[in-house]
Protein backbone atom coordinates (compact mmCIF):
# COMPACT_ATOMS: atom_id res chain seq x y z
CA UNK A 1 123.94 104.52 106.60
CA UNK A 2 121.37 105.41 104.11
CA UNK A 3 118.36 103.17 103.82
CA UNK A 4 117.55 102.15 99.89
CA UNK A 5 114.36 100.11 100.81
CA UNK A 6 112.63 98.70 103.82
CA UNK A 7 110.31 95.03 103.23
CA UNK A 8 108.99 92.77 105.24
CA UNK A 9 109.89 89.19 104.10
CA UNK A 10 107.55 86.01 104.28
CA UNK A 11 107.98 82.55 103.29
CA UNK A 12 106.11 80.73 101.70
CA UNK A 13 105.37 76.71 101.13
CA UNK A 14 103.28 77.38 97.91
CA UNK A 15 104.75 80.91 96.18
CA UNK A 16 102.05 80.98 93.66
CA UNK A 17 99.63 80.48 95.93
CA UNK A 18 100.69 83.37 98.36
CA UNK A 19 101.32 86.04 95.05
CA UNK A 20 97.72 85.09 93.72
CA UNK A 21 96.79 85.62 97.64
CA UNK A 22 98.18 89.10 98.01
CA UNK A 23 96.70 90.31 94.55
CA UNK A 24 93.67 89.07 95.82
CA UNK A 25 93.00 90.35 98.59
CA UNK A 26 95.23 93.78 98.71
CA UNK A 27 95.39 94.24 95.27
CA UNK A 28 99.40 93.64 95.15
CA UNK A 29 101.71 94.78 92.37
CA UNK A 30 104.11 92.35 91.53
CA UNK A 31 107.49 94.04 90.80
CA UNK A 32 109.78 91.14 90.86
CA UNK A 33 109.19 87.52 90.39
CA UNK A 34 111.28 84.70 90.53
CA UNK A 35 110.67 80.72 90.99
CA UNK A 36 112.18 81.58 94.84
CA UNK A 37 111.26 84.81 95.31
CA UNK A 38 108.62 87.28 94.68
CA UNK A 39 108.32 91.02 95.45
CA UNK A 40 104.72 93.16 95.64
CA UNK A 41 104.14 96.78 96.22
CA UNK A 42 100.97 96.95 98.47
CA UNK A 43 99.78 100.88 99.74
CA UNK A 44 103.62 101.85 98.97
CA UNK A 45 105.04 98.82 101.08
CA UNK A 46 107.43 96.19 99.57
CA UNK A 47 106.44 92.60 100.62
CA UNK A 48 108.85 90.06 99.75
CA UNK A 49 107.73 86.10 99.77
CA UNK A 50 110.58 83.91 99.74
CA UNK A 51 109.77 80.24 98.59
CA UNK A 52 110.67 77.47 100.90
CA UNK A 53 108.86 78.05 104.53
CA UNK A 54 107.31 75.30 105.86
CA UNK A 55 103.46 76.74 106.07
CA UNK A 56 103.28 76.58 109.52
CA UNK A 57 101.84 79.34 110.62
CA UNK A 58 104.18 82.27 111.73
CA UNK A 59 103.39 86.09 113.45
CA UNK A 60 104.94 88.62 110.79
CA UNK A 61 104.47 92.22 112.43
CA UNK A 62 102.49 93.14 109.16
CA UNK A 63 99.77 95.42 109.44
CA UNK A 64 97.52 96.38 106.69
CA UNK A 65 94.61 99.42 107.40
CA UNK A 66 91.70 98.77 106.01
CA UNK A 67 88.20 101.18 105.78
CA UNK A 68 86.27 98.24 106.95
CA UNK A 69 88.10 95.37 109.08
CA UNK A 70 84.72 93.07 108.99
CA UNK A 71 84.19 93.41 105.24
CA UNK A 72 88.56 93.26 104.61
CA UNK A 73 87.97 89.66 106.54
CA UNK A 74 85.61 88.56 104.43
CA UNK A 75 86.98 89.58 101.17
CA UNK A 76 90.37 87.36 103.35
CA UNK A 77 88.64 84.37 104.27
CA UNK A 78 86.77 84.36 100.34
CA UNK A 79 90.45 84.40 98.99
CA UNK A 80 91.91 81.65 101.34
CA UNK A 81 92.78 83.32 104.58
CA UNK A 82 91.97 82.47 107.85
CA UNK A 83 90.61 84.74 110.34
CA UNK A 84 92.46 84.05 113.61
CA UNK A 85 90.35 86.52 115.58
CA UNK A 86 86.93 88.07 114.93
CA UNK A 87 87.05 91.29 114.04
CA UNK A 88 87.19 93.41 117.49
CA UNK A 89 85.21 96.23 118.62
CA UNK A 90 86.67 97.65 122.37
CA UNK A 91 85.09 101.26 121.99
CA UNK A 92 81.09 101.57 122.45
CA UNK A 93 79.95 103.14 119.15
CA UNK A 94 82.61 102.16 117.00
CA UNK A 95 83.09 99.68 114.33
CA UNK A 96 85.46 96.92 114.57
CA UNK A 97 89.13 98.34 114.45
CA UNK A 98 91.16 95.48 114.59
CA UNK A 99 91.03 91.20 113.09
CA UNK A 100 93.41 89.05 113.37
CA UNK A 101 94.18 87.08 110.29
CA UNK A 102 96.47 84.31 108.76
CA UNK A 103 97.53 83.97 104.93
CA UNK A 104 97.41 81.11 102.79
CA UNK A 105 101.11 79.86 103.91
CA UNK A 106 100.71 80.40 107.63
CA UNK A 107 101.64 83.94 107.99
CA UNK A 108 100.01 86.20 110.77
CA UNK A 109 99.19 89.49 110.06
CA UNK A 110 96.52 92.43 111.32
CA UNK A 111 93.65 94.14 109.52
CA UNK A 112 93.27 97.78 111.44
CA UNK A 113 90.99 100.47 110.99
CA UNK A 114 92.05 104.22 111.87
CA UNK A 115 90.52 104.86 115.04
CA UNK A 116 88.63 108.17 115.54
């Protein structure tokens, strides 16, 4: 079987709301757009937000790596987000490497930084 495309899907109660969200914040592309369905290109990655979900608030798998994880939540929480869990620092002289973070429709995801 040969793979055309791998994308993680996430619904959304308010599609506009999550599009303007993921330009926002991760400076999406949007290549598709539909009244129940829009796709964005973020770091090479195809996100897909279906209209419809509920906007409860859902764990995704979605990771986005970001330089700075404390200054990523901020830009998050500015645009909407909610920050589930502080960024977290578990190695003595290194900056936070990992937050845990909601969108504006409920949907979990991670800000990382590369470890050394």
């Amino acid at each position: 079987m040969k793979v055309e495309r791998a994308k993680y899907i996430l619904w959304a109660a308010d599609l506009p709301r999550a599009v303007s969200f993921y330009q926002t914040v991760f400076n999406a592309s949007v290549l598709r757009q539909s009244e129940v369905l829009s796709e964005l290109e973020i770091a090479g990655a195809t996100i897909g937000i279906h209209a419809g979900g509920e906007g409860q608030r859902t764990w995704t798998g979605l990771s986005f790596q970001v330089a700075d994880v404390v200054a990523g939540a901020r830009e998050l929480v500015a645009a909407g987000g909610q920050l589930l869990r502080e960024p977290l620092a578990d190695t003595a002289g290194e900056p936070p490497h990992l937050a845990m973070c909601a969108d504006t429709e409920g949907n979990e995801f991670m800000l990382t930084r590369k470890r050394h």
